[in-house]
Protein backbone atom coordinates (compact mmCIF):
# COMPACT_ATOMS: atom_id res chain seq x y z
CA UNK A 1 101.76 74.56 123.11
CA UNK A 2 101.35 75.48 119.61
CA UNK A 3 104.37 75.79 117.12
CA UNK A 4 106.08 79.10 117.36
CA UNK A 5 105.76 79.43 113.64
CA UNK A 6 103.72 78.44 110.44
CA UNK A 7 104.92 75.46 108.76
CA UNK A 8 105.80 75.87 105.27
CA UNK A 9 103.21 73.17 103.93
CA UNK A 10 100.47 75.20 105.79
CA UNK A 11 101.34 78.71 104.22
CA UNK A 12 101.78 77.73 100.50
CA UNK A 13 98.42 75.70 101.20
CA UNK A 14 97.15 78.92 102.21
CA UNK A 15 98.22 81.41 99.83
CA UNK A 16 97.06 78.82 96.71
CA UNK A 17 94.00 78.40 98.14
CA UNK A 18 93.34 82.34 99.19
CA UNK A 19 94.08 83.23 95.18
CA UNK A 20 91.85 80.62 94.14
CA UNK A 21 89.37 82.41 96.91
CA UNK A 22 89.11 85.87 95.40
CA UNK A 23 88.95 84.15 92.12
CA UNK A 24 85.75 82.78 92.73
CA UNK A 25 84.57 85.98 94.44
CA UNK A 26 85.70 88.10 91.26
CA UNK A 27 82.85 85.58 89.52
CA UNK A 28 80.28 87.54 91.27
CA UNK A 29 81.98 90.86 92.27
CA UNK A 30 83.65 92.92 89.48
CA UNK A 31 86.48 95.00 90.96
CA UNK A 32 86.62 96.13 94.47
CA UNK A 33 90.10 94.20 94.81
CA UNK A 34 90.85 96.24 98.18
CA UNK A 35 87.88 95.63 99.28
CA UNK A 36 87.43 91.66 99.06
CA UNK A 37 91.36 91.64 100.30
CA UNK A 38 90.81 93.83 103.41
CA UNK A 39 87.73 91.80 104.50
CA UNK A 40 89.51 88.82 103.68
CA UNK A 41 92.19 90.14 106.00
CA UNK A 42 90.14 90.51 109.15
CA UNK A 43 88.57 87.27 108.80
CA UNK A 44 91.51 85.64 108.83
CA UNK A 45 92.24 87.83 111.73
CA UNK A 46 89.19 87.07 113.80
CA UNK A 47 87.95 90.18 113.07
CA UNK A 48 84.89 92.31 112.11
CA UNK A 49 84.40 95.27 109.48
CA UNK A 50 82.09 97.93 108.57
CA UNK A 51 81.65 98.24 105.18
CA UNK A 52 80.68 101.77 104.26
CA UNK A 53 79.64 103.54 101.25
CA UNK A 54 77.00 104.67 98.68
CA UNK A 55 73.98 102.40 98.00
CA UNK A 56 74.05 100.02 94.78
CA UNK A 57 77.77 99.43 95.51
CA UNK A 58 77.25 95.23 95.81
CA UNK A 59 77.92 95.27 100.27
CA UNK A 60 75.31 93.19 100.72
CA UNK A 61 75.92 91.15 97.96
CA UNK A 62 79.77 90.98 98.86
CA UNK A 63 78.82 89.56 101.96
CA UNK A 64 76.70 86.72 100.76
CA UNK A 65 79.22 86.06 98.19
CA UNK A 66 81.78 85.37 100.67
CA UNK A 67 79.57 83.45 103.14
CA UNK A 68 78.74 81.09 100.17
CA UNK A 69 82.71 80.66 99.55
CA UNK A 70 83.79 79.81 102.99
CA UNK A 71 80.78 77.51 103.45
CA UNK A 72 79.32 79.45 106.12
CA UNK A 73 75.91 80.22 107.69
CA UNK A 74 74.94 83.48 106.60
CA UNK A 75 72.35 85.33 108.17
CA UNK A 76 71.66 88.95 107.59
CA UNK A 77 69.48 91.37 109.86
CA UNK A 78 68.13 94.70 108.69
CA UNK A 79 68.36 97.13 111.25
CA UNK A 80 65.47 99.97 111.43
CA UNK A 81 64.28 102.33 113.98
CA UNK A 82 61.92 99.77 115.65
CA UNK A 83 63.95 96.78 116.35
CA UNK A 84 64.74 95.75 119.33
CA UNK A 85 68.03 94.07 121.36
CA UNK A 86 65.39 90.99 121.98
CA UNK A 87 65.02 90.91 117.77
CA UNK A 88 68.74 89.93 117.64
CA UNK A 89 69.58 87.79 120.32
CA UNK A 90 66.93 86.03 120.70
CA UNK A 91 64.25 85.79 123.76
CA UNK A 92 62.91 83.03 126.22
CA UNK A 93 59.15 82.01 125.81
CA UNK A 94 57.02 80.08 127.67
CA UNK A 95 56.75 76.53 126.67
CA UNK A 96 53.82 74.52 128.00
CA UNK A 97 54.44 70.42 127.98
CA UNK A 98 50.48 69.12 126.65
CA UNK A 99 51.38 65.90 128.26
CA UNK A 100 52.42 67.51 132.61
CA UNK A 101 50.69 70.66 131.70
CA UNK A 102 54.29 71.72 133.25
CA UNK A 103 55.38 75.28 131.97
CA UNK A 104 59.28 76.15 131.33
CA UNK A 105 61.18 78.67 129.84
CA UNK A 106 62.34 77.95 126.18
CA UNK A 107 65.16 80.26 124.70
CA UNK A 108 64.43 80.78 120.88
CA UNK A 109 67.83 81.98 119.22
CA UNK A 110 67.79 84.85 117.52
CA UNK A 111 69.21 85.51 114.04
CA UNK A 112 72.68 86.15 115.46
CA UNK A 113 73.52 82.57 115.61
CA UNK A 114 75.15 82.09 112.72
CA UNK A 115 78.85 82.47 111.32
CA UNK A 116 78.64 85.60 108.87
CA UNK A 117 76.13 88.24 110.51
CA UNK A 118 75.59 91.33 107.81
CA UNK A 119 74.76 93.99 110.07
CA UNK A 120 72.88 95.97 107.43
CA UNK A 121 72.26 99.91 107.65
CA UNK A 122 73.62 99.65 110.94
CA UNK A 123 73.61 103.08 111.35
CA UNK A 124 69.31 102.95 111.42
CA UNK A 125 68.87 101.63 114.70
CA UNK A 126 69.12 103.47 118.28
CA UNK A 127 72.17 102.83 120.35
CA UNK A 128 69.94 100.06 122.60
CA UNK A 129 69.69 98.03 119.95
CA UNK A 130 73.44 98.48 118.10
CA UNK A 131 75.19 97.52 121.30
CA UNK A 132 73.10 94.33 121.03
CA UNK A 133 75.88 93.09 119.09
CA UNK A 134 78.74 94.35 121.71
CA UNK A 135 78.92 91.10 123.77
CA UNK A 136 78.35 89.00 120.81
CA UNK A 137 81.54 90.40 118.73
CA UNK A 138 83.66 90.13 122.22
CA UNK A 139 82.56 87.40 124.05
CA UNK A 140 81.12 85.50 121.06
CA UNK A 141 78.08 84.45 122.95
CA UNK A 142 74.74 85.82 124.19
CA UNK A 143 73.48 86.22 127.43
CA UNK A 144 69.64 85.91 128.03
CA UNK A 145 68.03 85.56 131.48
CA UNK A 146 71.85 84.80 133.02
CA UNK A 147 72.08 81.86 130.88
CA UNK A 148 74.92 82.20 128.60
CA UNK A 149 74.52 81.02 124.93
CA UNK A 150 77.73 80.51 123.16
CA UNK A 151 78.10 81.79 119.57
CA UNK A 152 78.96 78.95 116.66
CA UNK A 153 82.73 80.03 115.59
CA UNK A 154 83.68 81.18 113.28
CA UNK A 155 81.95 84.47 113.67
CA UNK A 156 81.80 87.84 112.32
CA UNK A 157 80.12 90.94 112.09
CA UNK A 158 80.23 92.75 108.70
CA UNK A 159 78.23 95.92 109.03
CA UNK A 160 77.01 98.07 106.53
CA UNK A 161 76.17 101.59 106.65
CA UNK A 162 75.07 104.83 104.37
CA UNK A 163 77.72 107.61 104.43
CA UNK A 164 75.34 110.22 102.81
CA UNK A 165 72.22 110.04 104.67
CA UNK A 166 72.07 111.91 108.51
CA UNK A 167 68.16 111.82 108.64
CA UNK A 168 66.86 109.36 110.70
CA UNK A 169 70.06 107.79 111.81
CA UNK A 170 71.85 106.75 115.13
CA UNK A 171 76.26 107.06 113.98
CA UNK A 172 77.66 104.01 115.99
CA UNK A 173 79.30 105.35 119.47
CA UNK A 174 83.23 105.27 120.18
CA UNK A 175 83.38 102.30 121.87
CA UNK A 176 81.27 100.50 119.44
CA UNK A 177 83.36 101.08 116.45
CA UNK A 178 86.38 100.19 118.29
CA UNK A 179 85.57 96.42 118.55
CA UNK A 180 85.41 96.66 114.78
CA UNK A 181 88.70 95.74 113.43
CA UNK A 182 88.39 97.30 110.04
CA UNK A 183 86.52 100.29 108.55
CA UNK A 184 86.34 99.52 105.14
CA UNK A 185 85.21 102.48 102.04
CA UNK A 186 83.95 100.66 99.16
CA UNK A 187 84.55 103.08 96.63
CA UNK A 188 82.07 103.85 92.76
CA UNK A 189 83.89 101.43 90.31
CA UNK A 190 85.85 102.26 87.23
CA UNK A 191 84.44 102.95 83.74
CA UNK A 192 85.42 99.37 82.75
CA UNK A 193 84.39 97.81 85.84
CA UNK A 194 80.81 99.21 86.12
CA UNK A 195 80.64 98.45 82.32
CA UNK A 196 81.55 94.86 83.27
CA UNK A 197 78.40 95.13 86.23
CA UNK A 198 75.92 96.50 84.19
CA UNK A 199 76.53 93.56 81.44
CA UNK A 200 77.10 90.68 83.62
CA UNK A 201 73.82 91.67 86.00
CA UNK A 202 71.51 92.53 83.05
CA UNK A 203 72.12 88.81 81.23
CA UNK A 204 70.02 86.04 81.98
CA UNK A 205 73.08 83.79 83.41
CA UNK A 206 73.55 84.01 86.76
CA UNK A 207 77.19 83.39 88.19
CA UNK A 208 78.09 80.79 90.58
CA UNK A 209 80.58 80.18 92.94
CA UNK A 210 82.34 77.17 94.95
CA UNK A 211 83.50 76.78 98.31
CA UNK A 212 86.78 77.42 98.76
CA UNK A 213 87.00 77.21 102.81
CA UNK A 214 84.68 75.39 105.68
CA UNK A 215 84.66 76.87 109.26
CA UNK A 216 87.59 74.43 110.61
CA UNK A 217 89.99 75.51 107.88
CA UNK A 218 89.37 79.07 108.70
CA UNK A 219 89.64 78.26 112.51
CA UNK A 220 92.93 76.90 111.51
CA UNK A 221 94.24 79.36 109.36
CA UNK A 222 93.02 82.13 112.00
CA UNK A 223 95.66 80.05 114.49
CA UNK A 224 98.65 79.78 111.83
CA UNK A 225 98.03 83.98 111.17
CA UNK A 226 99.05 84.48 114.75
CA UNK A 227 102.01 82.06 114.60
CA UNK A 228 103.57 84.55 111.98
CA UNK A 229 106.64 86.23 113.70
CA UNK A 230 106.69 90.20 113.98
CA UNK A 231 109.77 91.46 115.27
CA UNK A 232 110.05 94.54 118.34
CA UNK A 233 111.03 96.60 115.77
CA UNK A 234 107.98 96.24 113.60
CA UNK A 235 105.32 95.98 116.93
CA UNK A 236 107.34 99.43 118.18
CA UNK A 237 106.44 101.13 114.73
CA UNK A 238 102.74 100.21 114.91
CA UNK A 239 102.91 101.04 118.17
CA UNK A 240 104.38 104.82 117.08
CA UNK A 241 101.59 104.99 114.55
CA UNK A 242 98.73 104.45 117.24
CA UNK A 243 100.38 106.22 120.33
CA UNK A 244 100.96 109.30 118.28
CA UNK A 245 97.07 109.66 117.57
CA UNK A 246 96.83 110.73 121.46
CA UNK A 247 96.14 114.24 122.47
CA UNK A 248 95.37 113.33 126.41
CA UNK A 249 98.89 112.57 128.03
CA UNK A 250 98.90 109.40 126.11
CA UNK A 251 101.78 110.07 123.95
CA UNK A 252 104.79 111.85 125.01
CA UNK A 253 105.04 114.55 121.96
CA UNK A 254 102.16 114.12 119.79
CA UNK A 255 102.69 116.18 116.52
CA UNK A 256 101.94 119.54 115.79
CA UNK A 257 98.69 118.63 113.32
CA UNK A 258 97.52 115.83 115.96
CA UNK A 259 97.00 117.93 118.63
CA UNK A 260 95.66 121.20 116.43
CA UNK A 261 92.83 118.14 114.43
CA UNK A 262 92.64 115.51 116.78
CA UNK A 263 89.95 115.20 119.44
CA UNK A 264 90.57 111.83 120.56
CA UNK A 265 92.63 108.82 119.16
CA UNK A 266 93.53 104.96 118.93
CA UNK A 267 93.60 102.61 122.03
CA UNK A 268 95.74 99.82 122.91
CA UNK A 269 93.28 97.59 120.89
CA UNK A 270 94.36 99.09 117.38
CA UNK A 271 98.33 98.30 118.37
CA UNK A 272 96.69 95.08 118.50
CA UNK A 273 94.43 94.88 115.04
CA UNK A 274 97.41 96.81 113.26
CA UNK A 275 99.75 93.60 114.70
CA UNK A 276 97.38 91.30 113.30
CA UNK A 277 95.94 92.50 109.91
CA UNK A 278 100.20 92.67 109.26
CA UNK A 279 100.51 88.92 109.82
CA UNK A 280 97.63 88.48 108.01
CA UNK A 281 98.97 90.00 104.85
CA UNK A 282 102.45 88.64 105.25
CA UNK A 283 101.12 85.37 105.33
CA UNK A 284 98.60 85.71 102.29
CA UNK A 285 101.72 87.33 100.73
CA UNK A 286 103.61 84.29 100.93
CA UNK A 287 106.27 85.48 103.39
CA UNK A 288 106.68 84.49 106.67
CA UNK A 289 107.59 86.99 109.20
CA UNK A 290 105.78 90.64 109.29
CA UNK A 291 107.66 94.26 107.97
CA UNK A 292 106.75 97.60 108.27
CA UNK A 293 105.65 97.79 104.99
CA UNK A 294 102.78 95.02 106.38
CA UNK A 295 101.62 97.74 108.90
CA UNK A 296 101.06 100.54 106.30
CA UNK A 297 98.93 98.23 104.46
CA UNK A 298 96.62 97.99 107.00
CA UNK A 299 96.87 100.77 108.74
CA UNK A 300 94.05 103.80 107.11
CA UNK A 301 91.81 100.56 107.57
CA UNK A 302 92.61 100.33 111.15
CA UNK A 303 92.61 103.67 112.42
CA UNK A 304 89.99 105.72 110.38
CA UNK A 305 87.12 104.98 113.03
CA UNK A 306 89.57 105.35 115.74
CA UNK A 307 90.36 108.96 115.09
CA UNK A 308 87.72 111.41 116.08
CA UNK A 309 88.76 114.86 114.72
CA UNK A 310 87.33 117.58 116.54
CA UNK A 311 85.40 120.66 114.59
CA UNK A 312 88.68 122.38 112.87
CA UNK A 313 89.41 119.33 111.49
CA UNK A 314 85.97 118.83 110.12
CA UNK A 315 86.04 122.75 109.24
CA UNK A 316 89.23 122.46 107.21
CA UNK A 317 87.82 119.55 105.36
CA UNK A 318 90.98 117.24 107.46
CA UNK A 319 89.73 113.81 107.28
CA UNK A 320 91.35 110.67 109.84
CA UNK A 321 92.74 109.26 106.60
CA UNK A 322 94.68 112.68 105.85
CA UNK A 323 96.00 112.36 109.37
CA UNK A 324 96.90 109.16 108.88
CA UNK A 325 98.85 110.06 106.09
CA UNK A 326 100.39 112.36 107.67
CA UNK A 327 100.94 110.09 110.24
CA UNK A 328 103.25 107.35 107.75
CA UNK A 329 104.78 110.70 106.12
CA UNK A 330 106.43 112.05 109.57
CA UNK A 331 106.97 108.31 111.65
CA UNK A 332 110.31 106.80 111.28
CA UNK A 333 110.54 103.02 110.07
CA UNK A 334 113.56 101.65 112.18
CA UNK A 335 112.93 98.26 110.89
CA UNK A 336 116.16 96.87 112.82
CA UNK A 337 117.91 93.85 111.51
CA UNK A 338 114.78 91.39 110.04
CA UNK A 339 115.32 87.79 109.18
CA UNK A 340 115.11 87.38 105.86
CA UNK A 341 112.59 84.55 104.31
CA UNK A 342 115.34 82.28 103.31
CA UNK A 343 116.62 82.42 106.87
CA UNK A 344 113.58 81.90 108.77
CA UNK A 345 112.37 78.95 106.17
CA UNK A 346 115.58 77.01 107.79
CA UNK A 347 113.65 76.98 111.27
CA UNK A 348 109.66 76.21 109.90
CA UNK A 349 109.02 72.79 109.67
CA UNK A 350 109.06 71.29 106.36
């Protein structure tokens, strides 16, 4: 059985060495402090992200940054219109033995097996191919020929896709995006920080980084996130947040501007992934039990792709993170009584 809670050694080893983390990613990536903490978040969730924004914003480059810090196998597949499920997975081929003449079935792994996928331009490739990826981020294996192929772990799917261009693109379906944890906006930089790209990428020295993490630390830090306690209190407000996204019967009184923008909302998994990403921040925090304030953090990261507005929503110009905000402006916090950190420290083991 494993402990209950984090020991205290184990979460000021973590915090330390998650500063000194985005330290050596802010070597390569200039700003974009949301962005590396968010992703950062659902990986030591077990999660996966899409990344989405503008070319020339560094996603790619994020992701290969980060794949060199934890000391993980990074492989990264472009998606276009003509690739196929077979491209990604992997496919058997016949293997002749010159010595029996004896012909078998070889499976040749695809570029899937690896720890840190970038799903690039995601969004370029028909649905056949995209849900390619479904039983890989679920299962975490492959299944070729009804032979299973189990997926190294860690593993995640970061995918990347273009906001701004329609032509020539397949938008990920529903139930797709919902086995994404996070949908991340990476966002232009500030004057000083794209001052900062321009004259660190147009110098001859290239920056380096250092591993910080190697895949059994993360497997172990993935098991202490979950060990982080989260009152009934907390779980029933992320539970409010999710439950009142439903127009069909699934909440008892959704609001007003749910039911008049909202076309369909968050499943059980989000209650989940808003759980979660909390303990995940509350632990890279440096405090040991989850609050409300946790869930808020994550929540717009959570819930944009799980909102689909319907067309008066997209008329009026109401975006899922405007509902969203609406959502923390009308929802009560009854917090209840929380242990404080000095409290709970009394029951971790020292």
């Amino acid at each position: 059985m494993p402990d209950p809670v984090p020991d205290l050694q184990a979460v000021d080893r973590l915090v330390s060495r998650f500063q000194a983390l985005k330290k050596e990613i802010s070597k390569v990536i200039v700003g974009q402090d949301q962005v590396v903490e968010e992703l950062l978040l659902a990986i030591f969730s077990r999660g996966h992200c899409i990344l989405e924004g503008v070319p020339g914003l560094a996603k790619t480059l994020l992701v290969r940054t980060l794949a060199r810090c934890l000391r993980l196998e990074f492989n990264r597949i472009q998606f276009t219109p003509d690739l196929m499920p077979a491209d990604i997975t992997g496919t058997e081929v016949i293997h002749e033995d010159r010595a029996t003449g004896q012909r078998t079935f070889r499976f040749v792994r695809g570029p899937v097996f690896a720890n840190v996928i970038l799903a690039d331009e995601i969004n370029r490739t028909p649905p056949k191919t995209q849900a390619a990826l479904l039983e890989a981020m679920q299962e975490r294996q492959v299944t070729v020929g009804g032979v299973r192929h189990p997926l190294p772990d860690p593993f995640f799917v970061l995918a990347t896709q273009n906001p701004i261009e329609q032509e020539g693109t397949y938008p990920l379906p529903e139930a797709q995006q919902d086995r994404f944890m996070f949908k991340i906006y990476v966002k232009y930089p500030r004057w000083d920080e794209e001052l900062a790209i321009v004259r660190q990428t147009t110098e001859e020295a290239e920056a380096s980084v250092e591993p910080i993490f190697g895949g059994e630390e993360i497997l172990e830090l993935q098991r202490i996130v979950r060990r982080v306690p989260a009152s009934d209190d907390v779980i029933g407000y992320a539970l409010r947040l999710a439950r009142q996204t439903r127009v069909d019967g699934g909440a008892e009184a959704p609001p007003d501007f749910i039911r008049e923008h909202v076309a369909w909302g968050a499943g059980p998994r989000a209650c989940q992934f808003l759980v979660l990403g909390a303990k995940a921040k509350a632990l890279l925090s440096g405090r040991y039990h989850v609050s409300v304030e946790d869930i808020r953090t994550v929540v717009h990261a959570v819930l944009r792709h799980r909102i689909l507005t319907n067309f008066h929503a997209e008329a009026r110009g109401f975006t899922a993170d405007r509902i969203v905000d609406r959502l923390l402006e009308t929802t009560p916090a009854e917090e209840g009584a929380q242990v404080p950190d000095a409290e709970l420290r009394k029951v971790l083991r020292p």
